[in-house]
Protein backbone atom coordinates (compact mmCIF):
# COMPACT_ATOMS: atom_id res chain seq x y z
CA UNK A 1 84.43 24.70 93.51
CA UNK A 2 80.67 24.22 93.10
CA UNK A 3 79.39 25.50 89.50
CA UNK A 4 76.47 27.57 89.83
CA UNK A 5 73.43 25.93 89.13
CA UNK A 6 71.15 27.22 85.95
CA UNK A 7 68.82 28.45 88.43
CA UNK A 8 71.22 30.53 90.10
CA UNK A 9 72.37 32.09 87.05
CA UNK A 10 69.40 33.16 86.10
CA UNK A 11 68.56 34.54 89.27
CA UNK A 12 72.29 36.68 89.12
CA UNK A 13 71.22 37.73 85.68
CA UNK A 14 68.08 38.90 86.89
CA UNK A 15 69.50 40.91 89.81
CA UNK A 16 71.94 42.70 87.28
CA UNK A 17 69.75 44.20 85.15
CA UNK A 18 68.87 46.84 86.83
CA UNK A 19 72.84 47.60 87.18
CA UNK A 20 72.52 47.58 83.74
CA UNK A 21 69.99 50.18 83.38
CA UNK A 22 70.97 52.01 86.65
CA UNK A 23 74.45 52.56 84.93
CA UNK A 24 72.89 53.51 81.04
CA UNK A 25 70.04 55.66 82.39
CA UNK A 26 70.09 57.78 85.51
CA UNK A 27 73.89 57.48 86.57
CA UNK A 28 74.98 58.05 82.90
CA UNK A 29 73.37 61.09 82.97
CA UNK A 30 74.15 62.40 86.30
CA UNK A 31 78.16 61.46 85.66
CA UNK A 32 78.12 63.70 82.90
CA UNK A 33 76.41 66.68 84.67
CA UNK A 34 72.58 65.81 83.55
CA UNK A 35 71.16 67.78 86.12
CA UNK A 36 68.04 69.20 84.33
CA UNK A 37 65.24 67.06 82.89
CA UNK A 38 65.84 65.28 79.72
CA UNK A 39 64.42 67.18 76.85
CA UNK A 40 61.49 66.49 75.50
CA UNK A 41 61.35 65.26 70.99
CA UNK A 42 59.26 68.57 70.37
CA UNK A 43 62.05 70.64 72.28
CA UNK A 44 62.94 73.31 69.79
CA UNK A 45 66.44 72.83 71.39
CA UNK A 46 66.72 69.65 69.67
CA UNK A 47 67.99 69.57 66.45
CA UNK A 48 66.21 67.83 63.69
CA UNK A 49 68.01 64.60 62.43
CA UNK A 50 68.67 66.06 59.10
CA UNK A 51 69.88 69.72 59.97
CA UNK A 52 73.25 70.17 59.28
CA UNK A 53 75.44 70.07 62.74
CA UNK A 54 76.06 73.98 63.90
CA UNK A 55 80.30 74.50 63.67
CA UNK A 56 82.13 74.78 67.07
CA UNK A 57 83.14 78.25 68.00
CA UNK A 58 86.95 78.22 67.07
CA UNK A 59 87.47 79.86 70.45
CA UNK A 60 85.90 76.55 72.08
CA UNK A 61 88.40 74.80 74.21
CA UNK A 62 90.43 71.80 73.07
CA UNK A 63 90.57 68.96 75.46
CA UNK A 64 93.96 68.34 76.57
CA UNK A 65 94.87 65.15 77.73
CA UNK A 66 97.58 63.78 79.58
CA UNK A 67 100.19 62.05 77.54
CA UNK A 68 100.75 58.24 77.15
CA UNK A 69 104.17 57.69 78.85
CA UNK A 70 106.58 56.45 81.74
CA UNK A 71 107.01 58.00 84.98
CA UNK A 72 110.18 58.44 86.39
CA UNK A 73 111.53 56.10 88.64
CA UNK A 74 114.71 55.10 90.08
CA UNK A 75 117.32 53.82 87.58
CA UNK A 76 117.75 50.29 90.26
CA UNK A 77 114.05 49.82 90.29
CA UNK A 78 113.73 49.97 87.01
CA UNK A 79 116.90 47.40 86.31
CA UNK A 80 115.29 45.11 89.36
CA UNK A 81 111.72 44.39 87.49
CA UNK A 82 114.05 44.68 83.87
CA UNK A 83 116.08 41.26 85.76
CA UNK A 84 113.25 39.84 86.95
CA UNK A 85 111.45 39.55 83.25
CA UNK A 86 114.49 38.31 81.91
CA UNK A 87 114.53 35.63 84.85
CA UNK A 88 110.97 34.72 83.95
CA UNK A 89 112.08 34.67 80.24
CA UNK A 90 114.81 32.60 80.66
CA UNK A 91 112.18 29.64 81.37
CA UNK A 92 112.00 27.50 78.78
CA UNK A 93 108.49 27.99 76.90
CA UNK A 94 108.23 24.06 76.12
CA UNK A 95 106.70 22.59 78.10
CA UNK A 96 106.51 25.71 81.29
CA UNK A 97 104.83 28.25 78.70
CA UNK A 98 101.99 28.73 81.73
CA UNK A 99 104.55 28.79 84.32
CA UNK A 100 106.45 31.36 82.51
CA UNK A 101 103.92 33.60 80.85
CA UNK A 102 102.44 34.05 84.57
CA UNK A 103 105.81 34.58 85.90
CA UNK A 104 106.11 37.17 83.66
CA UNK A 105 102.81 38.45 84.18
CA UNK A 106 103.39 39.45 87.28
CA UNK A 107 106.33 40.85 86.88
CA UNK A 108 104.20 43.77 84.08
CA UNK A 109 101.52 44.04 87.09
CA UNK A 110 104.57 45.64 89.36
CA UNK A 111 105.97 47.43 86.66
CA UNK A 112 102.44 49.03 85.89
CA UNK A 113 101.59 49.34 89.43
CA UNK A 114 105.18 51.70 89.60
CA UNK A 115 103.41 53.81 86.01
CA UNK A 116 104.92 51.91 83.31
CA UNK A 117 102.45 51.51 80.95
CA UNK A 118 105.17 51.78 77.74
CA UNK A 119 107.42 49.23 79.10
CA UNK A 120 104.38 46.91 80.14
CA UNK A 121 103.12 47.47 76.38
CA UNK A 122 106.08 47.03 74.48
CA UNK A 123 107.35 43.76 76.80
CA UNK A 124 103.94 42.25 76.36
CA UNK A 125 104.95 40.22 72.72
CA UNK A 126 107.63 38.40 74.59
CA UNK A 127 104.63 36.85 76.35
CA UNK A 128 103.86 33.46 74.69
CA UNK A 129 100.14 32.72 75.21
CA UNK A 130 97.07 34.39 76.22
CA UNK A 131 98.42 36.41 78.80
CA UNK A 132 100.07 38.78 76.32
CA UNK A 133 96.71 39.75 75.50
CA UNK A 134 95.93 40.38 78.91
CA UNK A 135 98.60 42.28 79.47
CA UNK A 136 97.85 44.67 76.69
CA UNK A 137 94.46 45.56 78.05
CA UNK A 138 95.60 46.31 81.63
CA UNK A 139 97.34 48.59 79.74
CA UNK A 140 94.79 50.30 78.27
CA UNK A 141 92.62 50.43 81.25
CA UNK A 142 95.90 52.19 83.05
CA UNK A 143 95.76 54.56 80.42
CA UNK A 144 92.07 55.23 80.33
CA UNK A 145 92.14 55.59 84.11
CA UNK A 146 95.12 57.98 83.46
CA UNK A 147 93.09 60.05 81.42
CA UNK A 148 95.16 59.75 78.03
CA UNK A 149 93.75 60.38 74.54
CA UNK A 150 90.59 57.78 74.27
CA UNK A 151 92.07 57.27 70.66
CA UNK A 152 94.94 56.13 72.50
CA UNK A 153 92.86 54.10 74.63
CA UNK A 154 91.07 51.95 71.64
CA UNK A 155 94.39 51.80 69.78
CA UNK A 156 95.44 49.55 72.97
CA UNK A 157 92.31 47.50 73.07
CA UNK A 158 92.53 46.92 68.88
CA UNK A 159 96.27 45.97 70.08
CA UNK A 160 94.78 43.18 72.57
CA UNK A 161 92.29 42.23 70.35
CA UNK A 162 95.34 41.55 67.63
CA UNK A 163 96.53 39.39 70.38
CA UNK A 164 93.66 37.46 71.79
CA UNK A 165 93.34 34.08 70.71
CA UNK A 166 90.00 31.98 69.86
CA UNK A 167 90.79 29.20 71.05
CA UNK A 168 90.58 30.01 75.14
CA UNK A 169 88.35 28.56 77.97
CA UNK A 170 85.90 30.85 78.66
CA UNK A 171 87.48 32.40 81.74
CA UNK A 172 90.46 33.50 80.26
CA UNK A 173 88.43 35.32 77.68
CA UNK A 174 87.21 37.06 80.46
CA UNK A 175 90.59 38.09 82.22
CA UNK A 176 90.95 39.74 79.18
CA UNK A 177 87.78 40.95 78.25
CA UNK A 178 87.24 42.27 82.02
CA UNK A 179 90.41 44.66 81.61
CA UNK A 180 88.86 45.93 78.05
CA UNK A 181 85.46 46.64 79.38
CA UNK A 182 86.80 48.39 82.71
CA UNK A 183 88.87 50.78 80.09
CA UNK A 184 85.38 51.52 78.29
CA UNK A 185 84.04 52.59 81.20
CA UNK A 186 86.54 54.79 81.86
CA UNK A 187 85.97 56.67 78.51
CA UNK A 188 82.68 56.85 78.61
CA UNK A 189 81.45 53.91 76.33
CA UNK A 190 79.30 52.32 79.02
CA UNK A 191 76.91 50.20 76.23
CA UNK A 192 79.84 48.96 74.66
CA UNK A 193 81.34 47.63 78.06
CA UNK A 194 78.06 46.67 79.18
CA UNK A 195 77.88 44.36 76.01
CA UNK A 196 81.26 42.47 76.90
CA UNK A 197 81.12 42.10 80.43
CA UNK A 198 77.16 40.11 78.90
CA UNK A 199 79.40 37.23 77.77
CA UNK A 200 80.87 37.06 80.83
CA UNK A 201 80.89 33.46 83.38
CA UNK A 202 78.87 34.75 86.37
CA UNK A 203 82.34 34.68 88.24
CA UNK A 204 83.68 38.02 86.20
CA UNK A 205 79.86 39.73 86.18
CA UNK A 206 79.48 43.15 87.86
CA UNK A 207 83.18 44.47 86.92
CA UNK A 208 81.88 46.81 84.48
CA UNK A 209 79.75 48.27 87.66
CA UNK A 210 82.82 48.12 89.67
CA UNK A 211 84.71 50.70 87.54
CA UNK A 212 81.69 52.68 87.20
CA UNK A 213 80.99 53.01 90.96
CA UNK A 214 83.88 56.10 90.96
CA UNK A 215 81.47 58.40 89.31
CA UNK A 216 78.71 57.49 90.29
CA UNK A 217 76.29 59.91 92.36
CA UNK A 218 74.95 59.21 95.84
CA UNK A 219 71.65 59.33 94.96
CA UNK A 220 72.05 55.99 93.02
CA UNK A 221 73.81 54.30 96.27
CA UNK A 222 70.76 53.32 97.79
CA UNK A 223 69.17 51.53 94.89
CA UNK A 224 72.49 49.56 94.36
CA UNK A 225 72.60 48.56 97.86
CA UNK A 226 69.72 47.34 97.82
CA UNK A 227 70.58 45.17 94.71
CA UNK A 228 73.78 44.28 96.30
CA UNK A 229 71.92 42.59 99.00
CA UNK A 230 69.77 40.59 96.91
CA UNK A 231 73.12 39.42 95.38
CA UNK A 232 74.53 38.27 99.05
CA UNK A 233 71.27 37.05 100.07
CA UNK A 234 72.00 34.57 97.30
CA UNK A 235 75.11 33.21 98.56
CA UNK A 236 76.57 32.40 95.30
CA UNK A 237 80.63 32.93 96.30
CA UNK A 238 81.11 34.50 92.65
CA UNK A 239 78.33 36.58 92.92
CA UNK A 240 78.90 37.59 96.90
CA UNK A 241 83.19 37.96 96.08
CA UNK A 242 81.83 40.86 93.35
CA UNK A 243 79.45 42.41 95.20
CA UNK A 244 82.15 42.72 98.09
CA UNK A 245 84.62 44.18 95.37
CA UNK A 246 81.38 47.11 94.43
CA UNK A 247 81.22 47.59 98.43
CA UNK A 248 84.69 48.51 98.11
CA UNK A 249 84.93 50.48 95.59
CA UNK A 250 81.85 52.65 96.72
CA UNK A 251 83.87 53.28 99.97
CA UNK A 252 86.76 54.55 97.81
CA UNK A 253 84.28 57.21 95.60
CA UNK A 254 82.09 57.98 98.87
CA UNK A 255 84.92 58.15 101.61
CA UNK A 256 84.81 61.47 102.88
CA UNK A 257 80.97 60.88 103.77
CA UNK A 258 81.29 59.61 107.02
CA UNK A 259 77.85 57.82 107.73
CA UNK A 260 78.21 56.46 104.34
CA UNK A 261 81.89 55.26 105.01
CA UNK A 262 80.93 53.46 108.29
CA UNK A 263 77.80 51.66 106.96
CA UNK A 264 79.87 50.61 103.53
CA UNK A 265 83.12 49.13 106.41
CA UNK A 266 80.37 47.70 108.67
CA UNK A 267 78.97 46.05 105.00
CA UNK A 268 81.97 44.73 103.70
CA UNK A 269 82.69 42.64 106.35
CA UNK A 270 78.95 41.47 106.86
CA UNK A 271 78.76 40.73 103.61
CA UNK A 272 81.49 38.14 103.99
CA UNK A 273 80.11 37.00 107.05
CA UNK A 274 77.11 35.83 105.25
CA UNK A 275 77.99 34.84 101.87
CA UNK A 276 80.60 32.87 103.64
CA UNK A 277 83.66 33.31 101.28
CA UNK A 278 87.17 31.68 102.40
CA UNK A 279 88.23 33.31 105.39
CA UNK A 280 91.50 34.54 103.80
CA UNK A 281 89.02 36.61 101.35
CA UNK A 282 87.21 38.11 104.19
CA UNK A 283 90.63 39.54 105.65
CA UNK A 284 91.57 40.72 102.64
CA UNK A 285 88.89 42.47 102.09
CA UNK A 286 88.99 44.78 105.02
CA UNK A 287 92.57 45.11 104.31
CA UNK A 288 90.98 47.01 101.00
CA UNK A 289 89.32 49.63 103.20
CA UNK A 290 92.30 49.77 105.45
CA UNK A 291 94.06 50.78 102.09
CA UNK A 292 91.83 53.90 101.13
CA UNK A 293 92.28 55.04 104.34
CA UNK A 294 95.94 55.08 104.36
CA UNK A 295 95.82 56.65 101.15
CA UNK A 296 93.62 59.19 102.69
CA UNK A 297 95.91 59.91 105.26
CA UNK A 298 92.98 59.13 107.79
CA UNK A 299 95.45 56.92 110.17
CA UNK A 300 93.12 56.48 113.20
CA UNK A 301 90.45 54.89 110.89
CA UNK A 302 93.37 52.81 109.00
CA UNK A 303 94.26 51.50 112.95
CA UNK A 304 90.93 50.88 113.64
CA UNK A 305 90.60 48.71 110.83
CA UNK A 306 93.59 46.51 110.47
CA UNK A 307 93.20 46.11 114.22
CA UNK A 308 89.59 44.90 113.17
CA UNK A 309 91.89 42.64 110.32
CA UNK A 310 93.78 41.41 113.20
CA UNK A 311 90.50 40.77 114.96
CA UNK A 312 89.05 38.65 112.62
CA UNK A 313 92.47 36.54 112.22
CA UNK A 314 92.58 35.69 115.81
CA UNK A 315 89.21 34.43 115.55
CA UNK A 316 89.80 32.46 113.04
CA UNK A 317 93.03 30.88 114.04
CA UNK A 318 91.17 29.86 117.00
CA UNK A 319 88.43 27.88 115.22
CA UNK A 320 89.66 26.65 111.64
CA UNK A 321 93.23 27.95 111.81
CA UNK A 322 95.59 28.35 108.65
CA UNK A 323 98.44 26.40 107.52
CA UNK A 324 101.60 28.70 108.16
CA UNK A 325 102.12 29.36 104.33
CA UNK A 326 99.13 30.85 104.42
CA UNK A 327 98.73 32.25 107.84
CA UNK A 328 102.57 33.87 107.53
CA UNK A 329 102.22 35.95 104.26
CA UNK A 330 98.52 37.51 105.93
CA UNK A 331 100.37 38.20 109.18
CA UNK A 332 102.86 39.95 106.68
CA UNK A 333 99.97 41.76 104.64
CA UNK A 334 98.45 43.23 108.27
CA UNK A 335 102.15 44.44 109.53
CA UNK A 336 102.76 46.40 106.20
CA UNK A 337 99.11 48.25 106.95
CA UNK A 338 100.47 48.87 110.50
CA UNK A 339 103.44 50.09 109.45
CA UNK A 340 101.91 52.62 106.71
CA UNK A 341 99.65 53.59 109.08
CA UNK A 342 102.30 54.85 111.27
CA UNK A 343 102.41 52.15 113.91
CA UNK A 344 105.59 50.69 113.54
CA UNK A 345 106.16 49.35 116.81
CA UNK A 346 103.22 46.77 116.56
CA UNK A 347 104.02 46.15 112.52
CA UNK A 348 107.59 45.35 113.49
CA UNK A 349 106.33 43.15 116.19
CA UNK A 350 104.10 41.06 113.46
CA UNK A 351 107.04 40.78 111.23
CA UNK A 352 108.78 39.20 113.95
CA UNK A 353 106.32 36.87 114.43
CA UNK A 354 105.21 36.13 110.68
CA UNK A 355 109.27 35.10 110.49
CA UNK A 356 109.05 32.96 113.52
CA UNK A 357 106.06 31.19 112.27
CA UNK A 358 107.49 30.60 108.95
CA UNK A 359 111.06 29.09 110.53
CA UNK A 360 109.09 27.01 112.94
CA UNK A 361 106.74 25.21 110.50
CA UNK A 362 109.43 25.83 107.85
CA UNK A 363 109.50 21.78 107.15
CA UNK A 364 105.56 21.65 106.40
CA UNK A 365 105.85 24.58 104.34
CA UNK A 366 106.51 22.85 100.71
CA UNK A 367 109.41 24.35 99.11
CA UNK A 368 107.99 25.88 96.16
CA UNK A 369 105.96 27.42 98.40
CA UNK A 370 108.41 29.17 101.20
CA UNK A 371 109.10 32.43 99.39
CA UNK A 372 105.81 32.96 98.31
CA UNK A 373 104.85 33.30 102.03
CA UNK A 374 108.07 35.89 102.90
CA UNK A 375 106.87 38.06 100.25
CA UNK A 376 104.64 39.87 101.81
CA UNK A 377 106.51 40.17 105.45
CA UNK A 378 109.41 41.51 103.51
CA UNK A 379 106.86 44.41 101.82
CA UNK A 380 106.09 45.04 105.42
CA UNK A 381 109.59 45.24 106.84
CA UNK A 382 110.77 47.86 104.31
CA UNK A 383 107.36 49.74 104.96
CA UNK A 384 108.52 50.34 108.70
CA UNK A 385 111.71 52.23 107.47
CA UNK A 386 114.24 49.68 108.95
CA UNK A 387 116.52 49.13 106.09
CA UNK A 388 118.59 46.33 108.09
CA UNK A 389 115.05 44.70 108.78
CA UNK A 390 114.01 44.82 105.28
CA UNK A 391 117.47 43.63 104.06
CA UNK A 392 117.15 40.45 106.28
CA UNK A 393 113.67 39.64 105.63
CA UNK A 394 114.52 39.85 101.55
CA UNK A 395 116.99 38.05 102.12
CA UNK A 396 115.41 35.36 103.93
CA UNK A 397 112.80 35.37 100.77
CA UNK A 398 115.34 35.07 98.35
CA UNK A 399 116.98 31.96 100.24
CA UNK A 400 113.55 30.32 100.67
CA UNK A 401 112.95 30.83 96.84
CA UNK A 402 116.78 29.18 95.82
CA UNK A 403 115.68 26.04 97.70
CA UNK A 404 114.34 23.53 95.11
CA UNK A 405 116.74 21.84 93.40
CA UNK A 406 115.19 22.63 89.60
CA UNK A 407 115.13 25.72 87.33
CA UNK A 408 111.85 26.40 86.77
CA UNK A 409 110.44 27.29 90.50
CA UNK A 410 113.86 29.41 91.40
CA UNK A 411 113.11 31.14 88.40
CA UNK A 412 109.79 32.00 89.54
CA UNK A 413 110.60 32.80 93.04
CA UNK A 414 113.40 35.25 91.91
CA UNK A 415 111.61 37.14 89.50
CA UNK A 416 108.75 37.34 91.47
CA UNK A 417 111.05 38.85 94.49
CA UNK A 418 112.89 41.43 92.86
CA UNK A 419 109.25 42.46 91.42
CA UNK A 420 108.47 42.94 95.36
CA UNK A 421 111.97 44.70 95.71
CA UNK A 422 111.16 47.18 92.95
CA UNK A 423 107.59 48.19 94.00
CA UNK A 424 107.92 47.84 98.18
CA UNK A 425 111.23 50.08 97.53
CA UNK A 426 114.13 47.99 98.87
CA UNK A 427 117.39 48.58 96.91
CA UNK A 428 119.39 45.33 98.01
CA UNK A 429 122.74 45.44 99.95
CA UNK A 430 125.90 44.42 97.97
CA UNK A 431 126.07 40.67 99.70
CA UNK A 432 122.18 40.40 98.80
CA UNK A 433 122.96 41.45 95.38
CA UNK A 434 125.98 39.31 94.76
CA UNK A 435 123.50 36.24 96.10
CA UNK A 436 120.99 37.07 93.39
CA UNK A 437 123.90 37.16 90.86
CA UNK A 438 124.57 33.92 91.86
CA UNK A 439 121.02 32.27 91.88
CA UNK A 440 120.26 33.65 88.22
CA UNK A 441 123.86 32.47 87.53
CA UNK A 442 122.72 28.92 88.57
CA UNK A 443 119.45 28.70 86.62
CA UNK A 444 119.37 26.20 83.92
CA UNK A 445 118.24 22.66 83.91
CA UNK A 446 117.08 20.66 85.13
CA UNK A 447 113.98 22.67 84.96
C-alpha cells in the first residue's frame, strides 16, 4: 500500500486539530454536565490557589464501581476457548513465535468478547512477543468501558507498559498504544490520550475521537462532520477507513435520532464510495450499522440494511468479483445478520450458498486458507437456531482446517474454530468432538 506522502500528513494533521480541541474544550465540558458558562478568574466561586481545599461532607456519596471480574458462562464454552489456547500454545515459539502469539491472540479477543477480562489478563504472559502487551491493554480498555475502579484501570495500563517492548516497528506500538489511549478516554483523561494517540502513524489517528464520540453531545456533530468530510475529501485510505469507523460510532451514540441515524447510514456508505477503500471494507462497514440495529432490536432497519449489504455485493460481484475465499466468509458474515435479524429463511438460504461456493471452488481455495472462509458461515448457521445446520457447517470448518499436512496451520485453524464455537454458541456433537480429539491428538511436527 501507498505511504502517505509528507504533504498528506500534514494536511491529516491539520484537519485533526480541531478534534483535538473539539474533544478538550466544548465536548469535555458538555460530557461532564458543563451546561452553564465557564466561570470567570474574579468569580468569588473560585477558590484561590492557595486556600486550603473545603472537606467533603461525610454524608457525600461514595462512587461505587462495578467490580473487576468474570462473567458467568457455560462450563463447555469456557473449556472450548481454554483448548483452543492450549492448541495455539502447543506451537512451537522457534521459529512460529508470530504465528503463535496471533493464534493466541485471537483466541483472548473471543474470550473477552464473552466478559473475561481475568482470564484474558492472567493468560496474557504465556504470550511471547509484543502481543502480550496488547493483550493487556484491551484489557484495560474492557474494564474502563465496564466502568471498574479507574485505579484498576491504570494498574492494567502500568501492567502493559511492564510488557511493551522498545524495540517495535512503529505500528505495533500503536496496536498497543491505541487500546491504552481508548481506556483513557473512557476515564476521563482525554489530554493524556490525546498525547499518545500524537505519536501515532496517520493509519491509527482519530481512535482517541472514536471512543470519545459515545459521549459526545449533538451539538458538536455538526462541526465534526464537517471535519470528517475534509478528511474523505482527501482520499487518504487511512485517513477515509477512520473517519468511516467515527461515522460509525456516532450512529451507535446518536441512534435513536432518526434524521440523524439516516444521514450517518446514508454517510457511511458514501464515504466509502468516495474514498474508495477495498470493496470488502465498504461491506463491512454497513454490516457495522446493521449490528447496532440488531442490538437495538430495530429489525426492519437491520433488514433494510443487510439487504443494502447484499446490494452492494451483487454489484460488485458483477464488476470486479471476489475470489471465493473471500467472497464465501462475506456471504457468511451477511447470513448471520439475516438470521439475527429474524429472517432465517433467507440467512439459511445464504449459508447454503456460501457452502456451495466454497465446495465448488474448493481446489482454488489454498488450504491454509479453507477454514478461514467457513468460519463465518458456521457463526451464521448456529445464529438461525438449526443445531443440525450448525453442527455440519462446524464440522465442515474443522475438516477444511485438518487439511494441510503440517502442525503449525492445523494448529491455527483449530484454535481459531473452537474460539468461533465458544462465542457463536455451538456446543459440538459427540462425533464432532471425538474429531477434534483426534486433530489436537495429531499435532506435532512437522510444523
Amino acid at each position: 500500500m501507498r505511504r502517505p506522502t509528507s504533504k498528506i500528513r500534514s494536511i491529516a494533521r491539520n484537519v485533526r486539530l480541531p478534534f483535538l480541541i473539539l474533544l478538550l474544550a466544548p465536548i469535555a465540558g458538555a460530557v461532564h454536565g458543563a451546561e452553564a458558562e465557564p466561570p470567570q478568574a474574579d468569580d468569588p466561586g473560585i477558590q484561590a490557589p492557595d486556600q486550603t481545599p473545603t472537606p467533603a461532607s461525610i454524608d457525600e456519596e461514595v462512587a461505587v464501581f462495578p467490580p473487576f471480574v468474570d462473567a458467568e458462562i457455560d462450563g463447555w464454552r469456557l473449556a472450548l476457548l481454554t483448548r483452543a489456547f492450549d492448541v495455539a500454545s502447543r506451537i512451537p515459539i522457534d521459529p512460529h513465535v508470530k504465528d503463535r502469539s496471533s493464534t493466541q491472540a485471537d483466541v483472548l479477543d473471543a474470550l473477552l468478547e464473552l466478559d473475561q477480562p481475568v482470564a484474558v489478563r492472567d493468560l496474557a504472559v504465556r504470550i511471547e512477543n509484543w502481543r502480550r502487551a496488547e493483550a493487556i491493554a484491551k484489557v484495560a480498555l474492557h474494564a474502563a468501558r465496564a466502568g471498574v475502579d479507574p485505579a484498576e484501570v491504570r494498574a492494567l495500563v502500568a501492567a502493559s507498559d511492564r510488557n511493551h517492548p522498545a524495540d517495535l516497528q512503529q505500528w505495533r506500538h500503536d496496536r498497543i498504544d491505541e487500546n491504552i489511549a481508548r481506556a483513557l478516554v473512557q476515564i476521563g483523561d482525554l489530554e493524556a490520550a490525546a498525547r499518545l494517540e500524537a505519536g501515532f502513524e496517520l493509519a491509527s489517528q482519530g481512535r482517541v475521537l472514536e471512543e470519545s464520540v459515545g459521549t459526545m453531545p449533538a451539538e458538536a456533530v455538526p462541526v465534526l462532520l464537517e471535519r470528517l468530510d475534509q478528511v474523505i475529501e482527501i482520499a487518504d485510505l487511512d485517513g477515509v477507513m477512520n473517519a468511516i469507523d467515527i461515522l460509525v460510532a456516532l450512529h451507535t451514540r446518536f441512534y435513536d435520532d432518526v434524521a440523524v441515524r439516516t444521514d450517518l447510514e446514508r454517510r457511511v456508505d458514501e464515504a466509502a464510495t468516495r474514498g474508495k477503500v477495498p470493496h470488502d471494507i465498504r461491506i463491512r462497514a454497513n454490516l457495522a450499522l446493521v449490528d447496532e440495529a440488531i442490538r437495538r432490536d430495530d429489525v426492519a432497519n437491520a433488514r433494510l440494511l443487510v439487504g443494502r449489504a447484499r446490494g452492494v455485493l451483487d454489484s460488485i460481484q458483477q464488476r470486479t468479483p471476489f475470489p471465493a475465499e473471500y467472497l464465501v466468509p462475506m456471504i457468511g458474515e451477511i447470513a448471520r445478520r439475516r438470521a439475527e435479524a429474524g429472517d432465517t429463511e433467507r440467512a439459511v438460504t445464504e449459508i447454503e450458498h456460501a457452502m456451495q461456493v466454497a465446495e465448488e471452488n474448493r481446489a482454488l481455495i489454498v488450504d491454509v486458507f479453507r477454514a478461514r472462509a467457513l468460519r463465518p458461515v458456521a457463526r451464521a448457521a448456529v445464529a438461525t437456531g438449526d443445531e443440525a445446520l450448525a453442527e455440519r457447517v462446524f464440522a465442515a470448518t474443522v475438516e477444511a482446517g485438518a487439511e494441510n499436512p503440517n502442525g503449525r496451520p492445523r494448529a491455527e485453524d483449530l484454535a481459531r474454530t473452537l474460539a468461533a464455537m465458544a462465542v457463536s454458541g455451538h456446543r459440538p456433537g459427540d462425533d464432532l468432538q471425538a474429531r477434534i480429539d483426534e486433530i489436537v491428538e495429531g499435532l506435532g511436527a512437522p510444523w
